[in-house]
C-alpha atoms as a PDB file:
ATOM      1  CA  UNK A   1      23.870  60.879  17.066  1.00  0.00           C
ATOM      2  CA  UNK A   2      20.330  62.148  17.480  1.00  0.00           C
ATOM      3  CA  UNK A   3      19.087  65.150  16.168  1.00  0.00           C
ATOM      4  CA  UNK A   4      17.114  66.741  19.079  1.00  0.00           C
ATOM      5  CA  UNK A   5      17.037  65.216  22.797  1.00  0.00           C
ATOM      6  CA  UNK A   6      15.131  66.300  25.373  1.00  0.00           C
ATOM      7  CA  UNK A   7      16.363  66.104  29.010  1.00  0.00           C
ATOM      8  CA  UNK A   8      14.408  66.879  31.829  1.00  0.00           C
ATOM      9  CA  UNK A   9      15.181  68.059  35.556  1.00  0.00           C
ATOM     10  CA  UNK A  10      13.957  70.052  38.252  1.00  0.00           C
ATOM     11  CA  UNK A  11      17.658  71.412  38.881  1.00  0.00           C
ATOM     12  CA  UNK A  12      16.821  72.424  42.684  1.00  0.00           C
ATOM     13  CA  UNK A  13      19.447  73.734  42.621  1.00  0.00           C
ATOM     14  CA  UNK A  14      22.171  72.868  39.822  1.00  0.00           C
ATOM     15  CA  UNK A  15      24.842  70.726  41.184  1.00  0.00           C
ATOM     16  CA  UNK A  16      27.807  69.253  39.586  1.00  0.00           C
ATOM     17  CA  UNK A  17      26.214  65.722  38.876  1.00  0.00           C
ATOM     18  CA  UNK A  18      22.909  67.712  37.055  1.00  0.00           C
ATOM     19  CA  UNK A  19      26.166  69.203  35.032  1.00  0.00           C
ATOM     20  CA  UNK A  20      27.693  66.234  34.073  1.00  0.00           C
ATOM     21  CA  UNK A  21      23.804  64.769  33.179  1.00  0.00           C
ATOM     22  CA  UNK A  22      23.276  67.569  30.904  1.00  0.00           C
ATOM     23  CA  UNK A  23      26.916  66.759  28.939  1.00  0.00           C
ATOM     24  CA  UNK A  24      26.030  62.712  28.854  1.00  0.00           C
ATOM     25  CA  UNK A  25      23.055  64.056  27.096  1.00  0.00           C
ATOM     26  CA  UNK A  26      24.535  66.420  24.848  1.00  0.00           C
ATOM     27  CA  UNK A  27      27.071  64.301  23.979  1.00  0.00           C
ATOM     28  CA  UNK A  28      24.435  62.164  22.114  1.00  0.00           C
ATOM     29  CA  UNK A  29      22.644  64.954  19.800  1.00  0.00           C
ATOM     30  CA  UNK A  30      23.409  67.864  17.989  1.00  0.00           C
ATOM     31  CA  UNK A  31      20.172  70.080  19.447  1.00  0.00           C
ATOM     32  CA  UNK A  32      20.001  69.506  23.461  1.00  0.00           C
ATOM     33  CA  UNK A  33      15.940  70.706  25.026  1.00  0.00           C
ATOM     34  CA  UNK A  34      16.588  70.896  28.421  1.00  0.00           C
ATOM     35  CA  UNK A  35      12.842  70.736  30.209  1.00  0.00           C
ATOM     36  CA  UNK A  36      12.952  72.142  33.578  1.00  0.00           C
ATOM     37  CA  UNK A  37      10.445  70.416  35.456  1.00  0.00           C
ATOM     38  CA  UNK A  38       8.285  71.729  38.297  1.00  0.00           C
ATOM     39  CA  UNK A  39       8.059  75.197  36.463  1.00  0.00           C
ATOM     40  CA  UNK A  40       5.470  76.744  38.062  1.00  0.00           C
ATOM     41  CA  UNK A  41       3.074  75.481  41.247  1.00  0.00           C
ATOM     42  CA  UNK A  42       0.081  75.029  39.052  1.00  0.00           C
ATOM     43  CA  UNK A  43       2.454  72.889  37.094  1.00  0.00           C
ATOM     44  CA  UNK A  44       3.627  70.944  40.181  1.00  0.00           C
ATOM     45  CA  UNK A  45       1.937  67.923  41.360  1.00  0.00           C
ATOM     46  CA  UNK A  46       2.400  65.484  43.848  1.00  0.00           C
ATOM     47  CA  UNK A  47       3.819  61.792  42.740  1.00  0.00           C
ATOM     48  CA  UNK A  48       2.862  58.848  45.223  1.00  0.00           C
ATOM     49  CA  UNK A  49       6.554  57.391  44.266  1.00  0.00           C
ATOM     50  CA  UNK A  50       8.473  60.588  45.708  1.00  0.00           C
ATOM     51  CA  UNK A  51       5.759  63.128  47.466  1.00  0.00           C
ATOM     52  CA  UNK A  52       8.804  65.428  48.961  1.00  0.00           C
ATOM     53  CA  UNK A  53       9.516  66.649  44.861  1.00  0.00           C
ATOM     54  CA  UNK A  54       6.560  69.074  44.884  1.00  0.00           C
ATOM     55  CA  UNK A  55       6.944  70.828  48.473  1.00  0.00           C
ATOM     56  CA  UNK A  56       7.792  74.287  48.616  1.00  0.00           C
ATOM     57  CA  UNK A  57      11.352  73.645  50.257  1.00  0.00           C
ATOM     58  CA  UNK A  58      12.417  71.225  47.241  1.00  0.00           C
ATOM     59  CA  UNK A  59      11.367  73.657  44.891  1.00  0.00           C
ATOM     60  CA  UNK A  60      13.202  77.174  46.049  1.00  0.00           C
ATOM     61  CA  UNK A  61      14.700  78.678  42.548  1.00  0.00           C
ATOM     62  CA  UNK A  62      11.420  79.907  40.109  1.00  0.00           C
ATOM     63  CA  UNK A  63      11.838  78.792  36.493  1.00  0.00           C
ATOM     64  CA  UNK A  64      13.563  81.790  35.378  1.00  0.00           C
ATOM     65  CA  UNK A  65      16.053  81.644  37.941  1.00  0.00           C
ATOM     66  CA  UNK A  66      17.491  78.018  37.144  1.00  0.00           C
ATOM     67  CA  UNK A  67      17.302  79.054  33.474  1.00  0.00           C
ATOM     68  CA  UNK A  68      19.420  81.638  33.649  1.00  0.00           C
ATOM     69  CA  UNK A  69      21.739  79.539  35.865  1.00  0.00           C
ATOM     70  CA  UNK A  70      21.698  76.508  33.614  1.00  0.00           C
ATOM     71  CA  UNK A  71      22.376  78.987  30.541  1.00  0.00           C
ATOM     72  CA  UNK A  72      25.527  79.696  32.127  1.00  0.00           C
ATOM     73  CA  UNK A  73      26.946  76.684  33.425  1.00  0.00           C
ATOM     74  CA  UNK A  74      26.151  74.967  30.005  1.00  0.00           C
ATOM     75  CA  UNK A  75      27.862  78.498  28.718  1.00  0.00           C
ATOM     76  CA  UNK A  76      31.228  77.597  31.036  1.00  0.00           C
ATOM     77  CA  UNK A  77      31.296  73.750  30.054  1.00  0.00           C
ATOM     78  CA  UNK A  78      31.740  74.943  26.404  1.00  0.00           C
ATOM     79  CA  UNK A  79      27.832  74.390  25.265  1.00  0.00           C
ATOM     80  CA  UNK A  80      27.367  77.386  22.650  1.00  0.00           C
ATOM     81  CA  UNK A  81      23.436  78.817  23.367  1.00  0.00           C
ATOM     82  CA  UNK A  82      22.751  77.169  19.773  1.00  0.00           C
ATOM     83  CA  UNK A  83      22.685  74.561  20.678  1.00  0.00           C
ATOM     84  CA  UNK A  84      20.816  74.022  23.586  1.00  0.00           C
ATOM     85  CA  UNK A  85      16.832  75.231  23.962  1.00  0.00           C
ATOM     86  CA  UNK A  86      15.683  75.075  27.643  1.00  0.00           C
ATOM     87  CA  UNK A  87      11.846  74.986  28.119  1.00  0.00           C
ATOM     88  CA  UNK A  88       9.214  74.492  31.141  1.00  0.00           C
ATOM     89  CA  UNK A  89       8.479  70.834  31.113  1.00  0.00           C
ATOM     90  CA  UNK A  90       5.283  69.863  33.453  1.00  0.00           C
ATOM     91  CA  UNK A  91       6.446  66.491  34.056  1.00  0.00           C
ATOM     92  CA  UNK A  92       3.607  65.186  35.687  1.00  0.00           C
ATOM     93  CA  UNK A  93       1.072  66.387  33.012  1.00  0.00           C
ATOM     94  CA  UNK A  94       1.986  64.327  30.140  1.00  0.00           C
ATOM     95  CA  UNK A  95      -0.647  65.639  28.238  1.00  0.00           C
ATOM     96  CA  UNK A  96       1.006  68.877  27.932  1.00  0.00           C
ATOM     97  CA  UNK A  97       4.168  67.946  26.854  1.00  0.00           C
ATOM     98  CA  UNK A  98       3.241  68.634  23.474  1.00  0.00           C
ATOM     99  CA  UNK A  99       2.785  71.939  23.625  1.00  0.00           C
ATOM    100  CA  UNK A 100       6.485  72.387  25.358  1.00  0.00           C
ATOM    101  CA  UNK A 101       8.526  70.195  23.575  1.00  0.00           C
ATOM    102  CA  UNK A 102       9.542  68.106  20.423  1.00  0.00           C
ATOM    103  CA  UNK A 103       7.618  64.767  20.950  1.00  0.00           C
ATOM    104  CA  UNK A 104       9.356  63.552  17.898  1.00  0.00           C
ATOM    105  CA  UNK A 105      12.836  64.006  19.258  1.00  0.00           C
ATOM    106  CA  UNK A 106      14.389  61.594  22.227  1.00  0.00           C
ATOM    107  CA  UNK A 107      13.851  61.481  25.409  1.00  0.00           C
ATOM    108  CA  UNK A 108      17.019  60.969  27.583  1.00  0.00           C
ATOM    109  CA  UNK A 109      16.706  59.860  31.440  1.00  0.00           C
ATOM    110  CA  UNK A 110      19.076  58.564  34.298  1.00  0.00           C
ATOM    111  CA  UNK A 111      16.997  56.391  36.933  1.00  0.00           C
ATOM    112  CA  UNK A 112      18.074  55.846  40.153  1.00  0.00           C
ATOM    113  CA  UNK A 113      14.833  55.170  42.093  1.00  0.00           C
ATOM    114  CA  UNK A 114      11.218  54.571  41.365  1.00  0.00           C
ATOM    115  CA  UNK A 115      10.768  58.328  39.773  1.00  0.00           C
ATOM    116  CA  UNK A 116      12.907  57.388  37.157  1.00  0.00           C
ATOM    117  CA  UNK A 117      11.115  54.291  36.892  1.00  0.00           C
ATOM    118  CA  UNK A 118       7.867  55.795  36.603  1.00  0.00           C
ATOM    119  CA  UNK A 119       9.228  58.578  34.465  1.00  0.00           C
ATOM    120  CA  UNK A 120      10.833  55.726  31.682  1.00  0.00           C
ATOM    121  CA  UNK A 121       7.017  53.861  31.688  1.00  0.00           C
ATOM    122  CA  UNK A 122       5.584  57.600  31.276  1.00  0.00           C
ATOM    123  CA  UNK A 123       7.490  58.192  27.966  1.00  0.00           C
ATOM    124  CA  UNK A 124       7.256  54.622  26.981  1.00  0.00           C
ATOM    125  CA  UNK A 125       3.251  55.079  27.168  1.00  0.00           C
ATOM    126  CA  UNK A 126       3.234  58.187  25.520  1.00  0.00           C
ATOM    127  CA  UNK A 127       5.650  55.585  22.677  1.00  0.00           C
ATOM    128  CA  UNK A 128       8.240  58.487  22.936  1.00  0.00           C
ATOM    129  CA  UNK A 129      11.096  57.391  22.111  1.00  0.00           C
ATOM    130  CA  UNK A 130      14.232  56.764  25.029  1.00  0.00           C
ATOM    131  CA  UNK A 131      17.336  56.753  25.766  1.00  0.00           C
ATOM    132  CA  UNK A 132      18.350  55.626  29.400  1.00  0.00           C
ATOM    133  CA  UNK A 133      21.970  57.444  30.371  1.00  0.00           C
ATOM    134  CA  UNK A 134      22.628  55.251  33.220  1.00  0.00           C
ATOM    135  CA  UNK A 135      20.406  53.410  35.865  1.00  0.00           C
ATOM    136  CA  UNK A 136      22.258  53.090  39.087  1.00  0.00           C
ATOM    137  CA  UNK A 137      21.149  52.376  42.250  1.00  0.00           C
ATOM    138  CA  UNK A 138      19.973  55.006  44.815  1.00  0.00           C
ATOM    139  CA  UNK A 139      22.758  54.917  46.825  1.00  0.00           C
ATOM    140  CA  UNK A 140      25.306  55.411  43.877  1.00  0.00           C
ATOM    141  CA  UNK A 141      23.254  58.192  42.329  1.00  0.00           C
ATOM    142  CA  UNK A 142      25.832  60.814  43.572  1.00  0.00           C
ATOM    143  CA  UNK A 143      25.033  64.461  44.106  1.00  0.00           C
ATOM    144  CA  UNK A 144      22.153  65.526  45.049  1.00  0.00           C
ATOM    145  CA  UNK A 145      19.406  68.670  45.395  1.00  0.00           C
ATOM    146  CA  UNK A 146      18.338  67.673  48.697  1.00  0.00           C
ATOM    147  CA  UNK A 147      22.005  67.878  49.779  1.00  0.00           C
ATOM    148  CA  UNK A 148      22.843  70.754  48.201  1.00  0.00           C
ATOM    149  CA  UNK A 149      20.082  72.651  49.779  1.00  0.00           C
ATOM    150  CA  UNK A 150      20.473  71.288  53.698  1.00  0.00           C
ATOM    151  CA  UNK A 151      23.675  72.257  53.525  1.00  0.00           C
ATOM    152  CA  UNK A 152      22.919  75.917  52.529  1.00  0.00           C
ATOM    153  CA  UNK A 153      20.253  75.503  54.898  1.00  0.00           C
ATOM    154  CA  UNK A 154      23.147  74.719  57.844  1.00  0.00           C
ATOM    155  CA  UNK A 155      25.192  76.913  56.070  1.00  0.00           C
ATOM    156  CA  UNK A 156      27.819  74.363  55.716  1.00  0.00           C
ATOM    157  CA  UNK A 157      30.094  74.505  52.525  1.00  0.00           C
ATOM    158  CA  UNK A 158      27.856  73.785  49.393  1.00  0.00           C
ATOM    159  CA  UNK A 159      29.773  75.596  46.829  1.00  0.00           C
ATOM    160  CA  UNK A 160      32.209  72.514  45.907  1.00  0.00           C
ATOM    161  CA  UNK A 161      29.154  70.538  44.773  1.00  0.00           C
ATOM    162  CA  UNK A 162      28.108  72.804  42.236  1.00  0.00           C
ATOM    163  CA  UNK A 163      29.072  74.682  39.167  1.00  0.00           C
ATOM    164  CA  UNK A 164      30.755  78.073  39.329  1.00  0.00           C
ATOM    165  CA  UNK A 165      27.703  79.770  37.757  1.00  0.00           C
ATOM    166  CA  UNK A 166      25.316  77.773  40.556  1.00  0.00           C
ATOM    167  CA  UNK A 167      27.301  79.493  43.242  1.00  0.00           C
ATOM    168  CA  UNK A 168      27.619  82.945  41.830  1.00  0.00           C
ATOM    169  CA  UNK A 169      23.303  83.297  41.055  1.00  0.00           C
ATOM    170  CA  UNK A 170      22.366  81.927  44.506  1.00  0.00           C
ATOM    171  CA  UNK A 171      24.855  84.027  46.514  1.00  0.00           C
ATOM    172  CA  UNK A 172      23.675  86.907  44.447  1.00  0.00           C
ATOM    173  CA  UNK A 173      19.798  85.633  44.736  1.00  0.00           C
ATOM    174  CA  UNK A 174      20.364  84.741  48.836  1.00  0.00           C
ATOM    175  CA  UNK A 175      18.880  81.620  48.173  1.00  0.00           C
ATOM    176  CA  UNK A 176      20.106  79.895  51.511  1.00  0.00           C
ATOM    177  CA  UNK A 177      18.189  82.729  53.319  1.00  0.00           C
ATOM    178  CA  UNK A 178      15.064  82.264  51.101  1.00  0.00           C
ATOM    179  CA  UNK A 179      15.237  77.840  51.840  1.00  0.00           C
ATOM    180  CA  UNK A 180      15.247  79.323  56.025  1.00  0.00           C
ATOM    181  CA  UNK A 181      12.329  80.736  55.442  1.00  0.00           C
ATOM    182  CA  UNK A 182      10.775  78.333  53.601  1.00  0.00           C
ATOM    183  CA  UNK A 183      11.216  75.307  56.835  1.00  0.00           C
END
């Protein structure tokens, strides 16, 4: 078991699979940093491998907003606060990750497309050290954001692909209004 391991996402929004990412993770240290990527615009670049990650509608819930939500599903799965730190994580500056997280502790991943490629060579240039949860192919990676969001978007049923705590903080928030007005 590791000590600390940092995991990194831009949770847009929280979905079941994001859930059972986070546990994987946990599962394998005793301290779980949980960078949220994309924090901020300035902190939000474009990547030539995926350039939809940084537009405004793949990026509707602010950094507070999917902290508070990831809080409480990792709350409802039975992960006491203790034991989980979650943190802005620019994750296309590598030179600031220092000043956001543990560089001494592991980095765990999934990859399911180039991004997760290009996010293993980051780390491994950086020589932080890894831990790949699973690499799968795209089309088995499962959930994900993009369908989470068109369905609010087409307000179609959503709410079975996410946690409890995802569903209660974007009702409350109206984010399917706030994605319409963001196409």
């Amino acid at each position: 078991m590791y000590d600390i391991g940092v995991i990194h996402g831009r949770f847009q929004v929280p979905h079941n699979d994001h859930l059972r990412y986070l546990l994987a993770g946990k599962a394998l240290c005793r301290h779980l940093v949980v960078g949220v990527t994309n924090p901020d615009p300035s902190l939000t670049s474009e990547v030539a491998v995926d350039r939809n990650r940084s537009s405004a509608q793949a990026n509707p819930l602010t950094f507070y907003e999917r902290l508070v939500i990831l809080r409480d599903i990792l709350l409802e799965a039975g992960v006491s606060q203790p034991e989980t730190t979650i943190v802005p994580l620019p994750i296309t500056h590598p030179d600031l990750y220092r000043h956001y997280v543990p560089l001494d502790a592991v980095f765990l991943l999934s990859i399911c497309d180039d991004w997760g490629l290009h996010k293993l060579s980051q780390f491994q240039a950086l020589s932080l050290r890894t831990h790949v949860l699973w690499d799968v192919p795209p089309d088995q990676k499962g959930i994900s954001g993009t369908e989470v969001r068109q369905a609010m978007i087409d307000d179609r049923p959503w709410e079975h692909l996410t946690p409890a705590a995802t569903v209660r903080h974007c009702r409350a928030w109206n984010i399917a209004e706030r994605l319409r007005g963001l196409e």
